[in-house]
Each structure stands twice: as structure tokens, then as C-alpha cells.
C-alpha atoms as a PDB file:
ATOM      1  CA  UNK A   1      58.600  27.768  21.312  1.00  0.00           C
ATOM      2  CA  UNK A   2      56.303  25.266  19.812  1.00  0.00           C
ATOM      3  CA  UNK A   3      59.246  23.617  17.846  1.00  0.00           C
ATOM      4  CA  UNK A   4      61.345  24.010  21.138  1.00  0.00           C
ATOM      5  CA  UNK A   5      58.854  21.738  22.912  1.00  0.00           C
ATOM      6  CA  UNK A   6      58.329  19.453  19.747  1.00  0.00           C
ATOM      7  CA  UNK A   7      61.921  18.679  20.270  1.00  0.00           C
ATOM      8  CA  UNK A   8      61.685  17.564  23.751  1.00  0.00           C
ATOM      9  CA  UNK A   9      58.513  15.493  23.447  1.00  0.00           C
ATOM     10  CA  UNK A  10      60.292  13.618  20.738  1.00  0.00           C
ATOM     11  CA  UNK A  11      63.475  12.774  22.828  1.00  0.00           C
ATOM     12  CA  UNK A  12      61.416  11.697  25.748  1.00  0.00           C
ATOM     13  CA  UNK A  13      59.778   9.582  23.226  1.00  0.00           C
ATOM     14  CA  UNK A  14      62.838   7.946  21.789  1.00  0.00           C
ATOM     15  CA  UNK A  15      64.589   7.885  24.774  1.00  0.00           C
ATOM     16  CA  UNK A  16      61.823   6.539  26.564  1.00  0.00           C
ATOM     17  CA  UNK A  17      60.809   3.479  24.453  1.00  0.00           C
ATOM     18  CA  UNK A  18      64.924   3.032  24.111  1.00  0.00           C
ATOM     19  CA  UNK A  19      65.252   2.320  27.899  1.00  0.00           C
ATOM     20  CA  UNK A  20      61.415   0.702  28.094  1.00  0.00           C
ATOM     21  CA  UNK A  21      61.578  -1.422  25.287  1.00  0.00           C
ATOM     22  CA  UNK A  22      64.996  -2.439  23.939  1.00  0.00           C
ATOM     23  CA  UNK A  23      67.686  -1.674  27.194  1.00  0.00           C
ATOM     24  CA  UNK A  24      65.302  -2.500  29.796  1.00  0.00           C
ATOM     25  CA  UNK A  25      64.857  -6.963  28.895  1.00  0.00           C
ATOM     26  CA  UNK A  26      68.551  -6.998  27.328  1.00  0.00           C
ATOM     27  CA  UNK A  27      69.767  -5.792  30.434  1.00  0.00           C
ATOM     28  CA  UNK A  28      67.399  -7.937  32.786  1.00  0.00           C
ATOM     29  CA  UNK A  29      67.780 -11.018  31.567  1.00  0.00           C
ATOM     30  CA  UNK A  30      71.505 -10.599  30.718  1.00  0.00           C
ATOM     31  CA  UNK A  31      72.404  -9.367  34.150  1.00  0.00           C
ATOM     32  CA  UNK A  32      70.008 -12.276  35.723  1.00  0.00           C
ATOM     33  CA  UNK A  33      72.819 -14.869  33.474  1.00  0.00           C
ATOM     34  CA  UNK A  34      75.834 -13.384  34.393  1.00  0.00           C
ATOM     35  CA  UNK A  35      74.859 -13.025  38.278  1.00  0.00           C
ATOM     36  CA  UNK A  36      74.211 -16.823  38.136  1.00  0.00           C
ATOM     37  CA  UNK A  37      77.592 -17.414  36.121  1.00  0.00           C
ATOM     38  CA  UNK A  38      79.678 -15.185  38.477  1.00  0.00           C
ATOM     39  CA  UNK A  39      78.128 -17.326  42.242  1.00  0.00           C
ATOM     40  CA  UNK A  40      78.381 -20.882  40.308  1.00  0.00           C
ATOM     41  CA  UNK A  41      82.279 -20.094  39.442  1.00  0.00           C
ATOM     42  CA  UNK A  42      82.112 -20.064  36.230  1.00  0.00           C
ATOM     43  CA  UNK A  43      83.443 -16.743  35.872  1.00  0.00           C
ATOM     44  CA  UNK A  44      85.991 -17.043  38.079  1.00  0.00           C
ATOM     45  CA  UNK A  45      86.804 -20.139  36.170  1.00  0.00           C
ATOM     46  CA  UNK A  46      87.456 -18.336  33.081  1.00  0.00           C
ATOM     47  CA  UNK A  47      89.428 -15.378  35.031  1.00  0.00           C
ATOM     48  CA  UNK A  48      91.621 -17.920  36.344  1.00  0.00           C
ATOM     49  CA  UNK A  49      92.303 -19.937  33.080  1.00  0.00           C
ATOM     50  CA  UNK A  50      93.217 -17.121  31.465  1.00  0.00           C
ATOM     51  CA  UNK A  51      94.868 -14.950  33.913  1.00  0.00           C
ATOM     52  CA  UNK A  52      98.498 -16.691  33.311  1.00  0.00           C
ATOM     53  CA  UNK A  53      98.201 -15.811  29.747  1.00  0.00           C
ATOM     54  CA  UNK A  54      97.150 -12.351  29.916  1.00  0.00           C
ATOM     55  CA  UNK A  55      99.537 -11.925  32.846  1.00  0.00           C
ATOM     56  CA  UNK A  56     102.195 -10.742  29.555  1.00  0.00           C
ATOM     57  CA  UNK A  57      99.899  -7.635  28.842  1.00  0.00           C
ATOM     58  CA  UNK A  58      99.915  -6.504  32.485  1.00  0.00           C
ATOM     59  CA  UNK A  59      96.821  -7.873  33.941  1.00  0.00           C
ATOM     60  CA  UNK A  60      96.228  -8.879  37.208  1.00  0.00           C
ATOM     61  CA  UNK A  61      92.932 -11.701  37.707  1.00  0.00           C
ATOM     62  CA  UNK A  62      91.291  -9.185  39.418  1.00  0.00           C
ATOM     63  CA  UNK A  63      91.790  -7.386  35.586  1.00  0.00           C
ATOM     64  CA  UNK A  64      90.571 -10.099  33.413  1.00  0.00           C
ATOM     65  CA  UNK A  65      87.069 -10.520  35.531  1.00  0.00           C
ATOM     66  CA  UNK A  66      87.074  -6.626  34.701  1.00  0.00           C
ATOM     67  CA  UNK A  67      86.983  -7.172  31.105  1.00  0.00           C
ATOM     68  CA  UNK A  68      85.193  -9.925  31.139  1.00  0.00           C
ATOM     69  CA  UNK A  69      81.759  -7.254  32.958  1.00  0.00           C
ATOM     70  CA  UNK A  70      82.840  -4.727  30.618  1.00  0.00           C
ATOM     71  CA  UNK A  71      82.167  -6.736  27.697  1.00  0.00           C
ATOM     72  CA  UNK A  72      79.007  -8.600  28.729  1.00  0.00           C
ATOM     73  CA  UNK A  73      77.315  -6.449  31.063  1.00  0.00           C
ATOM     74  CA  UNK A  74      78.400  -2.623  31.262  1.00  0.00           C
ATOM     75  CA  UNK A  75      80.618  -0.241  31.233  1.00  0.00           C
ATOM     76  CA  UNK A  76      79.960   0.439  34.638  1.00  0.00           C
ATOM     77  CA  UNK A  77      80.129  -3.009  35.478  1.00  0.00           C
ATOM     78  CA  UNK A  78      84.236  -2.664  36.184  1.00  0.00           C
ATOM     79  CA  UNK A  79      83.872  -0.339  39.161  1.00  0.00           C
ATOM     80  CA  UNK A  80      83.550  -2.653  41.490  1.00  0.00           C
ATOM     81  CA  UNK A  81      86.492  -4.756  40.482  1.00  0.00           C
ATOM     82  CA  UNK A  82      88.356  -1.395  40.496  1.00  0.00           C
ATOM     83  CA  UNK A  83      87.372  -1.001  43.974  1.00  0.00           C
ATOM     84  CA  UNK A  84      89.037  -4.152  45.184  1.00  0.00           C
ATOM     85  CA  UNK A  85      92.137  -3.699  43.146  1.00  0.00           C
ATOM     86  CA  UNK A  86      92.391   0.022  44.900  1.00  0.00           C
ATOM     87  CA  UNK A  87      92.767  -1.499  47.854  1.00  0.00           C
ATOM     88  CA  UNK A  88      94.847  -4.729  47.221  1.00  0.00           C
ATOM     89  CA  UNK A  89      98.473  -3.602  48.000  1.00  0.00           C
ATOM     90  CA  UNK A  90      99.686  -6.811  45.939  1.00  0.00           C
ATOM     91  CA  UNK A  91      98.144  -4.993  42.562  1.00  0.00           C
ATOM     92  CA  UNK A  92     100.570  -2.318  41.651  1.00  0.00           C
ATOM     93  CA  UNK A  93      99.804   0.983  39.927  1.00  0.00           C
ATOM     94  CA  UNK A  94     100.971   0.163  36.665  1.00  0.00           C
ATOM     95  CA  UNK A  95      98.816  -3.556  36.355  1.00  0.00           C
ATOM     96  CA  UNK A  96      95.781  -0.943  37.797  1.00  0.00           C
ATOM     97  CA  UNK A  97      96.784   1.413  34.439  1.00  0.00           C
ATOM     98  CA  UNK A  98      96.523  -1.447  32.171  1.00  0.00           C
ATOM     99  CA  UNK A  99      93.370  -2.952  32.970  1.00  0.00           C
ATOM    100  CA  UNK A 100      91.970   0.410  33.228  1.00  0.00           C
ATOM    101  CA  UNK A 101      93.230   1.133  29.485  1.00  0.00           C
ATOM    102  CA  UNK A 102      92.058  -2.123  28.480  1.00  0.00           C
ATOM    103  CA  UNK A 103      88.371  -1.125  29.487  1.00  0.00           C
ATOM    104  CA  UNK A 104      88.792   2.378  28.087  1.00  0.00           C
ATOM    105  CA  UNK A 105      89.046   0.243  24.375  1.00  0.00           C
ATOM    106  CA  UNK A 106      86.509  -2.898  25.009  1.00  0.00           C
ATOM    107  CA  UNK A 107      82.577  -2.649  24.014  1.00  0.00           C
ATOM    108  CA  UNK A 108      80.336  -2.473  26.599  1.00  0.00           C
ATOM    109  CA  UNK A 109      77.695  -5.172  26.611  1.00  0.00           C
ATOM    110  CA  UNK A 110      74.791  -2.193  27.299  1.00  0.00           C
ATOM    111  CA  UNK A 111      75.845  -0.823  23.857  1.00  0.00           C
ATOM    112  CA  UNK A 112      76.704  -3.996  21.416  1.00  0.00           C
ATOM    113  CA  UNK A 113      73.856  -6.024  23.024  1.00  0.00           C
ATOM    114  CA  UNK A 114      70.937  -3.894  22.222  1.00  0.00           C
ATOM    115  CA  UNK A 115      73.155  -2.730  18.293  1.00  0.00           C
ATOM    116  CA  UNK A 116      73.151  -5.913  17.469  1.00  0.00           C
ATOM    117  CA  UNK A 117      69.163  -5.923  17.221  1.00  0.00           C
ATOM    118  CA  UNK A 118      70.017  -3.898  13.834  1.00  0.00           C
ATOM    119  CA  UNK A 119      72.750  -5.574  12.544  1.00  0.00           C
ATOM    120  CA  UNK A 120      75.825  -5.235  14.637  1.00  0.00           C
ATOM    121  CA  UNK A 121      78.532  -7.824  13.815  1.00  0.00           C
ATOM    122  CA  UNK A 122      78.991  -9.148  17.635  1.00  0.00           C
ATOM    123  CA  UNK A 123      81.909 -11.834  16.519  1.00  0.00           C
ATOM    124  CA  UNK A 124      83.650  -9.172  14.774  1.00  0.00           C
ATOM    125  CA  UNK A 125      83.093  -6.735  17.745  1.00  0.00           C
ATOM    126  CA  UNK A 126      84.514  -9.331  20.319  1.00  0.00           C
ATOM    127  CA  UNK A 127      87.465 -10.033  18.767  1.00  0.00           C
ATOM    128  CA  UNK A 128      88.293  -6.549  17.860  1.00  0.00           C
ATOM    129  CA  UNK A 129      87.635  -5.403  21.381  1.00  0.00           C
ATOM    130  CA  UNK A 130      89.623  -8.386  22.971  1.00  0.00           C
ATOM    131  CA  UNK A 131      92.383  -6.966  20.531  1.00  0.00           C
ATOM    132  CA  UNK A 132      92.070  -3.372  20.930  1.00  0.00           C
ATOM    133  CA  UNK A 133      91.981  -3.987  24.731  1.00  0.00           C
ATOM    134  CA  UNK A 134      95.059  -6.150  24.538  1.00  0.00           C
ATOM    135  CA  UNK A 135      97.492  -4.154  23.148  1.00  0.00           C
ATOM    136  CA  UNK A 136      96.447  -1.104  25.245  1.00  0.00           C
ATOM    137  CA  UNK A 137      97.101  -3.250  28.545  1.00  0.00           C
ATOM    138  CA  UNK A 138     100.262  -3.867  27.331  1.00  0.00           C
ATOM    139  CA  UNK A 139     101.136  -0.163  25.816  1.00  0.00           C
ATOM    140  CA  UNK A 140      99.701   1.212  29.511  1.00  0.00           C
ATOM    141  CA  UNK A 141     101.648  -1.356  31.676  1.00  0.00           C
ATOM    142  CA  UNK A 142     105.006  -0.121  29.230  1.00  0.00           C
ATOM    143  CA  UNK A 143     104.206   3.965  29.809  1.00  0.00           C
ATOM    144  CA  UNK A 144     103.688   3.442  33.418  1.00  0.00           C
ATOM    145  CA  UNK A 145     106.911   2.327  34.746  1.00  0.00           C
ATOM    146  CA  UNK A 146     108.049   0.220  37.750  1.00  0.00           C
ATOM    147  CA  UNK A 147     106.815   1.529  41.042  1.00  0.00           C
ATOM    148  CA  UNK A 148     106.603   0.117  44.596  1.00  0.00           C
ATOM    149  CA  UNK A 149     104.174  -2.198  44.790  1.00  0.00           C
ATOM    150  CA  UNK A 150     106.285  -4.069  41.566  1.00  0.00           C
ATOM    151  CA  UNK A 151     107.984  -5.392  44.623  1.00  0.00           C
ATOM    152  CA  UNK A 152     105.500  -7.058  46.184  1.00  0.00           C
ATOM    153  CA  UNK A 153     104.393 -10.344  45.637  1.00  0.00           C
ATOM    154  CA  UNK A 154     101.271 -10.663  42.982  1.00  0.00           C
ATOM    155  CA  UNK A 155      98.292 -11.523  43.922  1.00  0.00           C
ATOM    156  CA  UNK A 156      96.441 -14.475  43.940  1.00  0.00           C
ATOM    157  CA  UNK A 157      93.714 -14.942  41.133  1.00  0.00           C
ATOM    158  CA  UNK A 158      90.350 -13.746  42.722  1.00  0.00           C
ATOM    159  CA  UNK A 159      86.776 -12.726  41.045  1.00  0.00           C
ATOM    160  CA  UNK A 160      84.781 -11.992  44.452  1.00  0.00           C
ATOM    161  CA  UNK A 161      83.386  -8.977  45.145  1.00  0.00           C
ATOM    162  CA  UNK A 162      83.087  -6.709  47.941  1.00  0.00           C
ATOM    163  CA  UNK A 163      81.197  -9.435  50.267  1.00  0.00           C
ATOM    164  CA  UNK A 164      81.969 -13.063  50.264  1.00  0.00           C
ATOM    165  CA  UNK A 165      80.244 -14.902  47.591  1.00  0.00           C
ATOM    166  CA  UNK A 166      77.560 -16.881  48.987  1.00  0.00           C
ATOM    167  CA  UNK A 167      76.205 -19.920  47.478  1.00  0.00           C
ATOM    168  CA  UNK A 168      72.229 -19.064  46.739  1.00  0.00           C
ATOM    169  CA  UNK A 169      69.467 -20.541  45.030  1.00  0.00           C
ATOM    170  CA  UNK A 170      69.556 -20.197  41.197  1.00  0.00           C
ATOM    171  CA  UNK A 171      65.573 -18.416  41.398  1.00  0.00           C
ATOM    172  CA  UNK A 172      67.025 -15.809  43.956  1.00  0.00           C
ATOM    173  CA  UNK A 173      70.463 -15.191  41.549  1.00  0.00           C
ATOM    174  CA  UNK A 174      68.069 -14.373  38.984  1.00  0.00           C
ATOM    175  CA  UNK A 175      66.200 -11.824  40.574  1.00  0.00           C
ATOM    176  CA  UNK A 176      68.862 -10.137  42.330  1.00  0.00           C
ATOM    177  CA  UNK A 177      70.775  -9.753  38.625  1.00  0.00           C
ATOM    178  CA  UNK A 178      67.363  -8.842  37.112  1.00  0.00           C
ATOM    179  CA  UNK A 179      66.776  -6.283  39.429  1.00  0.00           C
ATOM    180  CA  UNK A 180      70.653  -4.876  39.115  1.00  0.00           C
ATOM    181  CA  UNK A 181      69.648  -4.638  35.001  1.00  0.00           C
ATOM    182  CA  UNK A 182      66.573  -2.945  35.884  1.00  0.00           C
ATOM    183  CA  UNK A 183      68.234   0.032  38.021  1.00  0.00           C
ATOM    184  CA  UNK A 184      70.795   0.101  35.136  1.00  0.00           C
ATOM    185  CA  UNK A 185      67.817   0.720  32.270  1.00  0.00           C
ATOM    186  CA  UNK A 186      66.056   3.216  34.674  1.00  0.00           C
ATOM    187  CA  UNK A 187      69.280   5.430  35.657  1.00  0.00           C
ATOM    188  CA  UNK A 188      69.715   5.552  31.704  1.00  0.00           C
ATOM    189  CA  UNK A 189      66.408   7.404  30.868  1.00  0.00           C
ATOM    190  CA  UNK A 190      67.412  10.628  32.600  1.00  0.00           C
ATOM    191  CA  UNK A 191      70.819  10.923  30.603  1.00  0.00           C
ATOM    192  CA  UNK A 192      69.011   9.521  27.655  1.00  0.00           C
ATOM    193  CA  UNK A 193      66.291  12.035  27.640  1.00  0.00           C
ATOM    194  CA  UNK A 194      69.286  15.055  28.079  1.00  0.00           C
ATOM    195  CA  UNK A 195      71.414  13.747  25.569  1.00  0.00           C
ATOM    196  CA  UNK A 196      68.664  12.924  22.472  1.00  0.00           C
ATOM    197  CA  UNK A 197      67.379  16.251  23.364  1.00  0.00           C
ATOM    198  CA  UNK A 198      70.786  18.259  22.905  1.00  0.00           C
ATOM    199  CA  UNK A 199      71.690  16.528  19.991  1.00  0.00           C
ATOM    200  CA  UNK A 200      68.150  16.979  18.415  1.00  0.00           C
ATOM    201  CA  UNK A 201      68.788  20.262  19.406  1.00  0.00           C
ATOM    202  CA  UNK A 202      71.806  20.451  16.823  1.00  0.00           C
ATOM    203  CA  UNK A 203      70.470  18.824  14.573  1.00  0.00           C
ATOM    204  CA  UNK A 204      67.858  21.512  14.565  1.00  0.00           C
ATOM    205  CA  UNK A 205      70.268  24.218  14.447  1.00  0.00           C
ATOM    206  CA  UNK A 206      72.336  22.677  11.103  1.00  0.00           C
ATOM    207  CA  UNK A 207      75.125  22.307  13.473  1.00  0.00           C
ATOM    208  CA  UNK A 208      75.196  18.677  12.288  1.00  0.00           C
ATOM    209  CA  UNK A 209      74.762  19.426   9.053  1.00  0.00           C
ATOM    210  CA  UNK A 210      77.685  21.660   9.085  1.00  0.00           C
ATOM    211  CA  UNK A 211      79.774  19.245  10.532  1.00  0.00           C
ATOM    212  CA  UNK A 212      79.299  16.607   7.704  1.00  0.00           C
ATOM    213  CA  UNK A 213      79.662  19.195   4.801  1.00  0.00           C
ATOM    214  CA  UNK A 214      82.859  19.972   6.633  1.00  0.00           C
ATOM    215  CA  UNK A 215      84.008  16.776   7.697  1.00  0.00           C
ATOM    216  CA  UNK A 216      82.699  14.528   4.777  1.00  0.00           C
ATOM    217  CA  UNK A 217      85.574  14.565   2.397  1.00  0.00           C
ATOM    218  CA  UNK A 218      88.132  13.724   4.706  1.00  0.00           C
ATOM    219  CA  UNK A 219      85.915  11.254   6.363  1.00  0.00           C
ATOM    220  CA  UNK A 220      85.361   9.316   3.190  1.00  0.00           C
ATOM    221  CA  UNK A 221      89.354   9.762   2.069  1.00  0.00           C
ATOM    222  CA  UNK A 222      89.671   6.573   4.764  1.00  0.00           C
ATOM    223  CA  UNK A 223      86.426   4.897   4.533  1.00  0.00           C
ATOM    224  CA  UNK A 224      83.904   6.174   7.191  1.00  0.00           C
ATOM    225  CA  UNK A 225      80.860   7.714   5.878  1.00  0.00           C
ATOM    226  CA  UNK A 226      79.684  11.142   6.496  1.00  0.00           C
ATOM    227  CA  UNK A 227      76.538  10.064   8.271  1.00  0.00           C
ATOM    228  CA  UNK A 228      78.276   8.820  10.893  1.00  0.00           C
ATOM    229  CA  UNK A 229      79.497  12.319  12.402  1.00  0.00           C
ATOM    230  CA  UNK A 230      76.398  12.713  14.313  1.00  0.00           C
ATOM    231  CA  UNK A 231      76.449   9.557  16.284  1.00  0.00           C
ATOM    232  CA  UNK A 232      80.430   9.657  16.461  1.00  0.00           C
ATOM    233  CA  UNK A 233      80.097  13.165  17.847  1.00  0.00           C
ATOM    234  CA  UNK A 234      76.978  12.611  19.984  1.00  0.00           C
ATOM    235  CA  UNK A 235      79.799   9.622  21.439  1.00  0.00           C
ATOM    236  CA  UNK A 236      82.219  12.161  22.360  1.00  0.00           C
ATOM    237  CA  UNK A 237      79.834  14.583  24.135  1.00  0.00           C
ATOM    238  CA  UNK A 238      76.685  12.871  26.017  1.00  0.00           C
ATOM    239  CA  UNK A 239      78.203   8.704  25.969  1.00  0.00           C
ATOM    240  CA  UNK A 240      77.643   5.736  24.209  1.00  0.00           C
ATOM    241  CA  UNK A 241      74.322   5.226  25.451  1.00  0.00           C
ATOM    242  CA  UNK A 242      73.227   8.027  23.840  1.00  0.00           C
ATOM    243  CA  UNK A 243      75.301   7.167  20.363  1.00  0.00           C
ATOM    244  CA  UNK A 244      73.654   3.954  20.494  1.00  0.00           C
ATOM    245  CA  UNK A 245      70.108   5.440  20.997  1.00  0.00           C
ATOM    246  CA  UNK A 246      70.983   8.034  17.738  1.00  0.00           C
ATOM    247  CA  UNK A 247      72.703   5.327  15.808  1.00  0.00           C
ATOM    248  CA  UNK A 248      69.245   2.798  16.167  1.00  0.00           C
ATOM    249  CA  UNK A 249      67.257   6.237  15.190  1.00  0.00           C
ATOM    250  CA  UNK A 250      69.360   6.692  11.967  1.00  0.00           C
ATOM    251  CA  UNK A 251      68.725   3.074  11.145  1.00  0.00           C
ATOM    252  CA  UNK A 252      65.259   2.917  11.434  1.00  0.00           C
ATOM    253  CA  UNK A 253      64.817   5.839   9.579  1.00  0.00           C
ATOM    254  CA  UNK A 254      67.112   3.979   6.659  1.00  0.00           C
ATOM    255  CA  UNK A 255      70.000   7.047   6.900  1.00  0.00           C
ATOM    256  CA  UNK A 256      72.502   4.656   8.166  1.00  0.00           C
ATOM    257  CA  UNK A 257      72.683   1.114   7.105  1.00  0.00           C
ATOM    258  CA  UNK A 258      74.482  -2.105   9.503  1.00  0.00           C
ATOM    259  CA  UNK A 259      77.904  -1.809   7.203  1.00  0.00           C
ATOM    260  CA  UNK A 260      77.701   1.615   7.975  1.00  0.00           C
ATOM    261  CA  UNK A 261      77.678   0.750  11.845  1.00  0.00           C
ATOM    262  CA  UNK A 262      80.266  -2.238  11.632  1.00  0.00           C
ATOM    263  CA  UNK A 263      82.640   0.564   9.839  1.00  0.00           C
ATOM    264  CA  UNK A 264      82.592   2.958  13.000  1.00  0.00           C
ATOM    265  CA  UNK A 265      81.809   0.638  15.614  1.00  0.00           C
ATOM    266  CA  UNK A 266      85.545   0.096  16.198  1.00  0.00           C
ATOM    267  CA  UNK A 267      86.268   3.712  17.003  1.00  0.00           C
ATOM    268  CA  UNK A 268      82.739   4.355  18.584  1.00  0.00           C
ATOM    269  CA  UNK A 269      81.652   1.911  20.383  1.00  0.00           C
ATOM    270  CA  UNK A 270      83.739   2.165  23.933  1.00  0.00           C
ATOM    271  CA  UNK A 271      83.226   3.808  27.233  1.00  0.00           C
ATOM    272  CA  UNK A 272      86.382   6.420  26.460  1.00  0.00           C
ATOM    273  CA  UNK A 273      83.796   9.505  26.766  1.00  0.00           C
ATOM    274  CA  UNK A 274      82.884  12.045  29.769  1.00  0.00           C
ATOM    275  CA  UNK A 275      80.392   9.669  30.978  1.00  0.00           C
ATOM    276  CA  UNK A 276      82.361   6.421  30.936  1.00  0.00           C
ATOM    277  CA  UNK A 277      85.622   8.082  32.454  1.00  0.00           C
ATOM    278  CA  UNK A 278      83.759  10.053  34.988  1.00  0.00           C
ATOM    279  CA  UNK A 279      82.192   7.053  36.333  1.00  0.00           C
ATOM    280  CA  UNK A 280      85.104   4.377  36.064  1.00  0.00           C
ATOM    281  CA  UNK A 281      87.995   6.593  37.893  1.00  0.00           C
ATOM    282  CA  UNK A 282      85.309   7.184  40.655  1.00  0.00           C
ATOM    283  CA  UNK A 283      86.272   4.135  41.884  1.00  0.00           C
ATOM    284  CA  UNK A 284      89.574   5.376  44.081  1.00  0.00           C
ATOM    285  CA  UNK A 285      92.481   7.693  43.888  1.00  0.00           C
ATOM    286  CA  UNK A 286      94.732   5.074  42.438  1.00  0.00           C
ATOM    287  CA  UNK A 287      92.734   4.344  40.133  1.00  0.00           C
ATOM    288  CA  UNK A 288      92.280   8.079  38.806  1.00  0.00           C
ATOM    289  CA  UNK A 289      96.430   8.264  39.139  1.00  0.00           C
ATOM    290  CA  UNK A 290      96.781   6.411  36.106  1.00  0.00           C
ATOM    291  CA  UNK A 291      94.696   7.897  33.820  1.00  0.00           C
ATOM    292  CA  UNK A 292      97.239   9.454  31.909  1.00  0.00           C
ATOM    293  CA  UNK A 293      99.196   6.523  30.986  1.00  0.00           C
ATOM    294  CA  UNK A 294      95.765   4.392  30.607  1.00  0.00           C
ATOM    295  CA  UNK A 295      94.265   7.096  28.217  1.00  0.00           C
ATOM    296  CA  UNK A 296      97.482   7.186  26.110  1.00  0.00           C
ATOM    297  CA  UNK A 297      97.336   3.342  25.472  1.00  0.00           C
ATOM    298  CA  UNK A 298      93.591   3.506  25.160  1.00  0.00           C
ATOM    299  CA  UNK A 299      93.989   6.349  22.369  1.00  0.00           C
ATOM    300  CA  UNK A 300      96.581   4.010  20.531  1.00  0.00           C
ATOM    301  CA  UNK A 301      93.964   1.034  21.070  1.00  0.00           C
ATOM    302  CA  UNK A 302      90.951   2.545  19.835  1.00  0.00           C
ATOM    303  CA  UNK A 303      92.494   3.568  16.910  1.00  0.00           C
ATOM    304  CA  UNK A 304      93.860   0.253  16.037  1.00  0.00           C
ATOM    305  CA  UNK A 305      90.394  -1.112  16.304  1.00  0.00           C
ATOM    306  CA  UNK A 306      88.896   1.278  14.091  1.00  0.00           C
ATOM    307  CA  UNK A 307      91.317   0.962  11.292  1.00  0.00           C
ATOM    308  CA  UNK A 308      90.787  -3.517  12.017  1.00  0.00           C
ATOM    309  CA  UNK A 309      86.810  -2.598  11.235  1.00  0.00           C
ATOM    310  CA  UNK A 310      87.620  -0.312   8.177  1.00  0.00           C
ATOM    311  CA  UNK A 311      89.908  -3.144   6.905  1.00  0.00           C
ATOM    312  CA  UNK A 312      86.880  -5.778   7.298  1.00  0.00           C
ATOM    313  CA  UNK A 313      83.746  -3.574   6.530  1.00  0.00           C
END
């Protein structure tokens, strides 16, 4: 019992000072930016300049101001775009698939923001994810196949959001995206808490340990190190905000090293998990219609990146 509660103190601990300390001004001051960027146009400046370009992989502009809040504010971030496109009969199914495949394989800028504090590559990351996310647009847009709304006349380039976009004061921009970052940061510590604990849990259990004996030789036969089953696997089961709270544990306690991160971050570091999916096909029924062609392409993507980050690392 006593090591039972040990176990929890310390993963309200981590996760605490995680959310407090590291998540909490990332994601204030980088929400406060990009609310400031998105009501001065810049955003939709870069959406529109490079809509007619990415308009060969399958994205809409409503899709390239998705990828653009996946990778520099969350992956939750998308949702709202997804709303809009659910409802825009001028987006077809199969442009919906391929943005929604390109997110699956991007970095979310709550994970890569606060990893790059110990030595995450961001350049490298960017690329990679712009890559990754790319190719799955395209692969998605491909598996789907034509349907009705093909016929329909595209839409025209637009970055709003639900309401009109109102002109405001820079001070009040700030605050408003400030505030947004700290609801994000609070909502985390409750998963964070869950997730640290479960994992501590088998970690206390030698399920982990088990896991690398098993999983190590194969692991290093292509280049990723054994140490980085636990936060690949943690990933996979509770999100990547928990992966990124284990991975900045291992590092501080010197078991991982930032080459070590760099060399899974391409196959890690993307909101394809329980939490991310749950949470981005939420958004409307078309959008959870074309999972199935968007996970395919994402699969294909996320594998590409990881092999691009093996290659570099």
C-alpha cells in the first residue's frame, strides 16, 4: 500500500510541475502570438499563399490553416477548422480525409514546443512533419475516391472561424489567446496525473522492463534504442502528452539522451493515439467517415517520417 501511494504522489508531482511549470507559459504565451497572427491576417495570408500549391495533395484552405494550428499550437487546435469544413458542402469527403490524415502525421506544437527545452531538433521536426503530412494528404485524397461533392465547385480560401473575425486591440488578442493556453495546460493535469501514474505503475510491475528485453534486439536491428519502448508505448496508450511528460523524465534522469529523442520523434511524436483521434473526429460525422482512408495514409506517413529521422539521427 505504501509503495501504491508512493507511486501516485510521484505522478502528481511530475505531472503537476509538467503542466505548472513547463506546458503552462509555452502554451500562454504561444497561444497569446498565434491569436494575434490569426485576427491581423497573417495566417490567413500564409493559408492563402500556399493553398494553390498544396491544392495537388488534396487540401482545401480551410486544410492548410489546419496544419498550420496543428503544428504551432495543438493537436486539438484543428477541431475547429474541422467543424467548418463539416459543414461547407463545397469541401468534399475525400479533401476532408486528406487534411485529416495530414494532421494524424504532423507534430503538435503542445508536444515539440515544450521537447525542445531538452534538445529536440525543431527544424528537423518541421520539415519532417510538413513531409510526413504531405504525402499522407495525397495517399488519403488517392484511397478515398471521387464522391459527390467532387462536383461541386471548391471553395474559396478562408481561415475564419466559427464567428466573424473581428478586428480587436492587440492587449485584448493577447489575453484572450493566453487564457485559451491556460485552459489547455489545466485540462492536461487530469490526463497527465492518470497517465504518469499507469505507466509508473508498469514500470513498477517490470512490465516495461519486459518489454525492452523483448523488444530490444529487433529495435536496435533498425536503429531505435531500447529505452525508447516506454515512452513509444506510453504514446500508444495514454497520448503524446503523456510520452512527452515520460520522455523529459527519462532525460533528466540521463536514461535517454536528445539523439535518442530526435531518433523516435518521427514515429512518436503525432496525435495518431486514443486521445488525439478521439478528440479530432469529434468534430462531425463526416469527419469520422473518413477515418479509414485518413488512418491508412497516416500509417504510411508516420512511417516515412520515422525512417527520414533514423536516416538523419
Amino acid at each position: 500500500m505504501h509503495t501504491l501511494v508512493e507511486i501516485i504522489i510521484n505522478s502528481g508531482e511530475t505531472a503537476i510541475n509538467l503542466a505548472l511549470y513547463l506546458i503552462l507559459p509555452i502554451l500562454v504565451v504561444m497561444m497569446a502570438v498565434m491569436r494575434v497572427l490569426e485576427n491581423k491576417g497573417v495566417l490567413g495570408a500564409i493559408a492563402a499563399k500556399l493553398s494553390p500549391i498544396l491544392a495537388f495533395f488534396g487540401l482545401p484552405g480551410l486544410g492548410v490553416f489546419a496544419l498550420l494550428q496543428v503544428q504551432f499550437i495543438s493537436f486539438a487546435a484543428p477541431i475547429a477548422t474541422f467543424k467548418i469544413m463539416e459543414y461547407d458542402k463545397h469541401i468534399s469527403n475525400r479533401q476532408i480525409a486528406a487534411t485529416l490524415a495530414a494532421v494524424l502525421v504532423m507534430s503538435q506544437g503542445n508536444a515539440i514546443l515544450p521537447l525542445a527545452v531538452v534538445g529536440l531538433n525543431m527544424p528537423i521536426i518541421i520539415l519532417t512533419s510538413i513531409i510526413g503530412g504531405l504525402i499522407a494528404a495525397y495517399l488519403a485524397y488517392r484511397f478515398h475516391g471521387e464522391d459527390e461533392s467532387d462536383k461541386l465547385p471548391q471553395e474559396e480560401i478562408s481561415v475564419k472561424d466559427d464567428k466573424e473575425v473581428e478586428k480587436k486591440k492587440i492587449i485584448s488578442l493577447l489575453f484572450r489567446g493566453g487564457e485559451e493556453g491556460l485552459e489547455i495546460a489545466k485540462k492536461s493535469i487530469v490526463p497527465l496525473i492518470l497517465a504518469l501514474f499507469m505507466v509508473n505503475i508498469l514500470r513498477e510491475i517490470n512490465v516495461i522492463d519486459f518489454l525492452e528485453k523483448l523488444l530490444a534486439p529487433a529495435l536496435t536491428r533498425v536503429g531505435i534504442p531500447g529505452v525508447a519502448i516506454l515512452p513509444i508505448a506510453t504514446k500508444y496508450i495514454a497520448g503524446g502528452t503523456a510520452m512527452m511528460a515520460i520522455v523529459m523524465d527519462l532525460i533528466s534522469e540521463g536514461s535517454m539522451t536528445a539523439v535518442e529523442l530526435n531518433r523516435i520523434a518521427g514515429f512518436s511524436i503525432n496525435p495518431l493515439d486514443p486521445v488525439g483521434v478521439a478528440l479530432l473526429i469529434s468534430a462531425g460525422t463526416r469527419v469520422a467517415s473518413v477515418t479509414k482512408p485518413a488512418f491508412k495514409a497516416a500509417i504510411i506517413g508516420i512511417v516515412l517520417r520515422g525512417i527520414i529521422h533514423l536516416v538523419i539521427f
